[in-house]
C-alpha atoms as a PDB file:
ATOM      1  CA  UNK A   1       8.892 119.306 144.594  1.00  0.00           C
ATOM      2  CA  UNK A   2       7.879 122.766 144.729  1.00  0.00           C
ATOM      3  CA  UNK A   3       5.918 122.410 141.286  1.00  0.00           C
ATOM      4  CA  UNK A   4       3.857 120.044 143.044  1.00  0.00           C
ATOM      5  CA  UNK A   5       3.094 121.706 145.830  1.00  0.00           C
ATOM      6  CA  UNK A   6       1.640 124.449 144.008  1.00  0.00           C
ATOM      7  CA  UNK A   7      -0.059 122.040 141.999  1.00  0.00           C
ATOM      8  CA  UNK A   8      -2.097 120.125 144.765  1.00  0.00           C
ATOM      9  CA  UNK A   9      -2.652 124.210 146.293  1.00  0.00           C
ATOM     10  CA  UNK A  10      -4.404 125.320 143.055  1.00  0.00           C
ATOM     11  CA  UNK A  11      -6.269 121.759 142.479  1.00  0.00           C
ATOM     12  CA  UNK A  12      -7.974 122.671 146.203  1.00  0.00           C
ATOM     13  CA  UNK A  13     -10.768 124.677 144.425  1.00  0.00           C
ATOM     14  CA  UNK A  14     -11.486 122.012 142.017  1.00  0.00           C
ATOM     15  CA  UNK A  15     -11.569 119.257 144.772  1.00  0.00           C
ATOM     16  CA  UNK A  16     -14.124 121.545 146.533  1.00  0.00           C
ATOM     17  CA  UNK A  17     -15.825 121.448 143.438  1.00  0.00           C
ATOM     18  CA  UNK A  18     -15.827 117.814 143.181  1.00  0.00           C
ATOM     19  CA  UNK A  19     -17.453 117.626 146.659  1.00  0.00           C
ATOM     20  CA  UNK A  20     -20.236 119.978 145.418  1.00  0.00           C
ATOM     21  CA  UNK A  21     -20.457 117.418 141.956  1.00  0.00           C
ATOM     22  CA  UNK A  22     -20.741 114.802 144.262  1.00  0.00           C
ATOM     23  CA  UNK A  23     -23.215 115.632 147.041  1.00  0.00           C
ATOM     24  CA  UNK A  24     -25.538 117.412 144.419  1.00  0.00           C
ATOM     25  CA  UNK A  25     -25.402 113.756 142.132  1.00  0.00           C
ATOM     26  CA  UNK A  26     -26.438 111.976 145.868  1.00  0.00           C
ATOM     27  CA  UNK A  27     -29.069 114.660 146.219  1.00  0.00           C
ATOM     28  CA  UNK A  28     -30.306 113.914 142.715  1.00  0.00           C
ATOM     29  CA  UNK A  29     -30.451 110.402 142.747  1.00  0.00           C
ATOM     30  CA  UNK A  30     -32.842 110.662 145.451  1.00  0.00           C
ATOM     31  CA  UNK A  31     -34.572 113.190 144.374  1.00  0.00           C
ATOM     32  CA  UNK A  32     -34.966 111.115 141.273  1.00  0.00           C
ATOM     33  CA  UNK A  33     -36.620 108.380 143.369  1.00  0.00           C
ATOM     34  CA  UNK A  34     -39.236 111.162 144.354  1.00  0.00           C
ATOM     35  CA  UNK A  35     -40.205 111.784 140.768  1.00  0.00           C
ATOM     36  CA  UNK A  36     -38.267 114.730 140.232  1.00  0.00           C
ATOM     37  CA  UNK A  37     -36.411 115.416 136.594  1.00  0.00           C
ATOM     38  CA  UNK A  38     -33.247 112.947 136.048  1.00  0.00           C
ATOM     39  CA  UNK A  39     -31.414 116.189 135.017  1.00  0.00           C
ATOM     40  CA  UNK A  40     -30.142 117.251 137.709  1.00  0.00           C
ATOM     41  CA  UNK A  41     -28.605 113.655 137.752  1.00  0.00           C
ATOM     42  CA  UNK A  42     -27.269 114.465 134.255  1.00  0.00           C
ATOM     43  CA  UNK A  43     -25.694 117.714 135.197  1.00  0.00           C
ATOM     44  CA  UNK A  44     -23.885 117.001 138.461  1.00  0.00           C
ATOM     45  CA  UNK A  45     -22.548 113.522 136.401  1.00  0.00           C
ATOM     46  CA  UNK A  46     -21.311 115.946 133.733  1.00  0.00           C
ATOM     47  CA  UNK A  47     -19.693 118.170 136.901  1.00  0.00           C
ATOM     48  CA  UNK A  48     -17.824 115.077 138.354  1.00  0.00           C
ATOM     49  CA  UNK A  49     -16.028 114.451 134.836  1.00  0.00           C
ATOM     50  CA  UNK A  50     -15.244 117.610 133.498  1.00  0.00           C
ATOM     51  CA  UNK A  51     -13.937 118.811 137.349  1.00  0.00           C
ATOM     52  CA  UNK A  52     -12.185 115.239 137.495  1.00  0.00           C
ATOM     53  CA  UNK A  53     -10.655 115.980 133.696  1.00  0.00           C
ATOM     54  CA  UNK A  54      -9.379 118.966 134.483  1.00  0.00           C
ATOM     55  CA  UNK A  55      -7.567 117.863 138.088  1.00  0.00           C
ATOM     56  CA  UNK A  56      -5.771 115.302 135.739  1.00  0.00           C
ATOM     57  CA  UNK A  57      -5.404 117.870 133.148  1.00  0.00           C
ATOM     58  CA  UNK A  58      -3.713 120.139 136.460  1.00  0.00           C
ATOM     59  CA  UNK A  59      -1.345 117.691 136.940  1.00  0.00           C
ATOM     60  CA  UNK A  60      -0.056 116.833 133.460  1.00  0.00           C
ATOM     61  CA  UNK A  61       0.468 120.783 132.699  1.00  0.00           C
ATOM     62  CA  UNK A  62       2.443 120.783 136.217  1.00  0.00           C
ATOM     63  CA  UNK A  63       5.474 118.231 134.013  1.00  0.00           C
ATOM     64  CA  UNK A  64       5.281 120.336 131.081  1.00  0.00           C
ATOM     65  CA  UNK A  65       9.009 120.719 130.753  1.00  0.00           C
ATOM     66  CA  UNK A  66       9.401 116.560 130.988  1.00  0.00           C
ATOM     67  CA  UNK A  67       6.819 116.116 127.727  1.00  0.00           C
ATOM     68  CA  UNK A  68       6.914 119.360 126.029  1.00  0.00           C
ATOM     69  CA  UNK A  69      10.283 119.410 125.217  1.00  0.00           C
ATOM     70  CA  UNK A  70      10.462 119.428 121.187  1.00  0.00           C
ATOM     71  CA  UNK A  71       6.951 121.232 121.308  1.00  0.00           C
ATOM     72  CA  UNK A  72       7.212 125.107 120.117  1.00  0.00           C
ATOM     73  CA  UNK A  73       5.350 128.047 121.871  1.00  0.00           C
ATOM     74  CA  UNK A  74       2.550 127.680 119.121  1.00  0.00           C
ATOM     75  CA  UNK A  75       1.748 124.038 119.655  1.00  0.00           C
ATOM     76  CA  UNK A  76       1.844 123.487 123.402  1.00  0.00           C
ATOM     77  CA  UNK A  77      -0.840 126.815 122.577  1.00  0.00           C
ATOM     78  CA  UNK A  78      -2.620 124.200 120.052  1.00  0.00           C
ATOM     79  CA  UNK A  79      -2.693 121.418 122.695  1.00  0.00           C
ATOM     80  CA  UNK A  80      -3.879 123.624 125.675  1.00  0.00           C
ATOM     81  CA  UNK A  81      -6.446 125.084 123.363  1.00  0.00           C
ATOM     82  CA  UNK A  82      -7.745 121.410 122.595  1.00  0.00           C
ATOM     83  CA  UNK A  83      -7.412 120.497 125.907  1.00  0.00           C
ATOM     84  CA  UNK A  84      -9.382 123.752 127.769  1.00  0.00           C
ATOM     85  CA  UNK A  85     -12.605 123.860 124.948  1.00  0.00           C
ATOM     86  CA  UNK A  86     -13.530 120.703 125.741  1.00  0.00           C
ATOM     87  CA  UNK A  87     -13.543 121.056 130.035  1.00  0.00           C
ATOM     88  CA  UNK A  88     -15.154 124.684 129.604  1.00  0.00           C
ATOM     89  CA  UNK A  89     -18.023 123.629 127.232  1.00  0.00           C
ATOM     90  CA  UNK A  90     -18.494 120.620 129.809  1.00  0.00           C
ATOM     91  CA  UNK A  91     -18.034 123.113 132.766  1.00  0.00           C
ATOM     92  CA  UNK A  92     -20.533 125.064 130.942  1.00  0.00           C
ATOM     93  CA  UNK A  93     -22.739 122.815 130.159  1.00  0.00           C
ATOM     94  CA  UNK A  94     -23.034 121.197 133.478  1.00  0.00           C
ATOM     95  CA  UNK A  95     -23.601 124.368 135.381  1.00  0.00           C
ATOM     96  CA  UNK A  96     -26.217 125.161 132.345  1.00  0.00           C
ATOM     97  CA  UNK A  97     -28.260 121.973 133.033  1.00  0.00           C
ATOM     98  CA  UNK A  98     -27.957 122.870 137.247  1.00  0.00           C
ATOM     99  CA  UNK A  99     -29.804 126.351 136.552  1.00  0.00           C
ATOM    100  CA  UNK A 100     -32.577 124.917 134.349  1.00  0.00           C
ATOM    101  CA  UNK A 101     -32.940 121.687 136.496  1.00  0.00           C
ATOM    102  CA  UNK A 102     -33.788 124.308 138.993  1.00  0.00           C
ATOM    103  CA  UNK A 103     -35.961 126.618 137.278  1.00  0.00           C
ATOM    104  CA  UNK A 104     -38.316 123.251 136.329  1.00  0.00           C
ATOM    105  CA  UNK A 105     -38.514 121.953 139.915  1.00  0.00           C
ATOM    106  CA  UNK A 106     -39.334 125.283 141.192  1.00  0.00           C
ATOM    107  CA  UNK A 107     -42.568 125.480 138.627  1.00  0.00           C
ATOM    108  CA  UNK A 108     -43.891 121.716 139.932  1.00  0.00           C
ATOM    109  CA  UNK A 109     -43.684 122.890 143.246  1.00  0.00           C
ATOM    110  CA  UNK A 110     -45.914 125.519 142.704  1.00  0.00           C
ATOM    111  CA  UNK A 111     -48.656 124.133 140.878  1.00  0.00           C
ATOM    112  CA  UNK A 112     -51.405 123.863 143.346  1.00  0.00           C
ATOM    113  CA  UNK A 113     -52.393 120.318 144.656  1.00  0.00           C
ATOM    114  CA  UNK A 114     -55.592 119.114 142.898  1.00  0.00           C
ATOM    115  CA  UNK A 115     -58.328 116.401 144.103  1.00  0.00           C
ATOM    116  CA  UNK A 116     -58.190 113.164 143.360  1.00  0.00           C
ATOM    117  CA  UNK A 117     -61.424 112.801 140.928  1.00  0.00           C
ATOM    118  CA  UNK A 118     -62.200 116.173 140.960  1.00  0.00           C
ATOM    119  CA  UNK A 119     -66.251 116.666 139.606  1.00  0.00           C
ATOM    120  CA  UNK A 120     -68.604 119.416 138.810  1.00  0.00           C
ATOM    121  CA  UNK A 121     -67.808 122.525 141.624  1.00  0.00           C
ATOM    122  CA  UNK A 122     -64.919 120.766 143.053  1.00  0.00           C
ATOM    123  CA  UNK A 123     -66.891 117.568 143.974  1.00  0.00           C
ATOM    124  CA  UNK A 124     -65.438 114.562 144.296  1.00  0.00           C
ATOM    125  CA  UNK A 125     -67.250 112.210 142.011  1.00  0.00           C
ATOM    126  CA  UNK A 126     -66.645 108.984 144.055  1.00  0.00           C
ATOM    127  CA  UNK A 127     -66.470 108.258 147.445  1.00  0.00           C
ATOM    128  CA  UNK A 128     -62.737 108.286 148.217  1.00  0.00           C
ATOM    129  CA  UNK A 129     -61.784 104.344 150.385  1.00  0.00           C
ATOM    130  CA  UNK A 130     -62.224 104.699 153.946  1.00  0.00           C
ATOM    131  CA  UNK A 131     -64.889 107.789 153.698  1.00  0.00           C
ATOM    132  CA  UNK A 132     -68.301 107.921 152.879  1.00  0.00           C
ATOM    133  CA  UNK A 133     -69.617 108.712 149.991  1.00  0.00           C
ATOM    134  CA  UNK A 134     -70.729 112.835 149.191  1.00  0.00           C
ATOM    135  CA  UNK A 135     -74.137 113.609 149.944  1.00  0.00           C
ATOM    136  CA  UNK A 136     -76.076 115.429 147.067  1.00  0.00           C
ATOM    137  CA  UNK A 137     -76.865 119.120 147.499  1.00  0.00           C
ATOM    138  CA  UNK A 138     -73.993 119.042 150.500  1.00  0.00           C
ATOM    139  CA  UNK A 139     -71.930 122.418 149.928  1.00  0.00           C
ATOM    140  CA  UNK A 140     -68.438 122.211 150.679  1.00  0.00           C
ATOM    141  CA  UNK A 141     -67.459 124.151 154.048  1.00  0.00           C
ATOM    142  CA  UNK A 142     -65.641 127.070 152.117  1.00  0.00           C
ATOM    143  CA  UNK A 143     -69.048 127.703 149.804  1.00  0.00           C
ATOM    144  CA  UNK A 144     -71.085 127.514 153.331  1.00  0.00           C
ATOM    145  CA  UNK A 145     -72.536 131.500 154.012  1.00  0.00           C
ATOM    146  CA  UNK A 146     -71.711 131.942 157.801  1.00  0.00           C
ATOM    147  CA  UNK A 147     -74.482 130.850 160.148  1.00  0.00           C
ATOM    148  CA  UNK A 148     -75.288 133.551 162.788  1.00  0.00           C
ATOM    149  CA  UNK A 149     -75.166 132.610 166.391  1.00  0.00           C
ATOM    150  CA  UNK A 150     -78.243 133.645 168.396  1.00  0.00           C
ATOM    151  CA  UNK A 151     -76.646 136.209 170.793  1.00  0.00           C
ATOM    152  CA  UNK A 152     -76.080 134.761 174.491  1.00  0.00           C
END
């Protein structure tokens, strides 16, 4: 019983991890409805199985002495090796696709907002529904020189 217990101790940083995988794929997905890149979705989906891989993976190495009986020193080596590439390349890869998920949401955010229908100057060229239509040789209020008040 004591294997276990240390076990289900040393799985407590994965679960945490598995919360993270989990709220970030919730975030994601509605994110995703937004119009934002689906990989985010992607990478927090690869987090959840690679972090839920190696929990099982935890547990299986905590009976080692029921199934590795016959195994010698350079095998059970050969089957962790096998076993570890695999959920650090994933690991790896997930936390890869996180960072530039990040960096390409960051860049649409600061684009600037354009017009809709933007013209010559920065004139609309239609009349946009619900407003009237631009009057020609109008200059938008920015281009306006200040008008002097007459003094009071």
């Amino acid at each position: 019983m004591e294997s276990l217990s240390y076990t289900i101790i040393e799985t407590i940083p994965r679960v945490l991890l598995l919360v993270v995988g989990l709220l970030g794929l919730i975030f994601s997905i509605k994110s995703r409805a937004r119009g934002v890149s689906g990989l985010l979705v992607g990478a927090f989906a690869i987090m959840i199985v690679t972090t839920l891989a190696s929990i099982i993976w935890q547990f299986v190495v905590s009976n080692l002495s029921s199934w590795a009986d016959g195994l010698s020193a350079s095998e059970i080596r050969m089957i962790f090796m096998l076993v570890g590439i695999p959920l650090e390349v994933g690991s790896v890869l997930s936390w890869l696709l996180v960072a530039i998920g990040v960096v390409k949401s960051g860049r649409s955010l600061r684009q600037p907002a354009s017009a809709p229908y933007p013209g010559p100057a920065g004139y609309p060229m239609a009349g946009q529904p619900g407003f009237p239509a631009p009057q020609p040789g109008n200059v938008p209020p920015a281009q306006q020189p200040p008008t002097q008040q007459p003094p009071s």
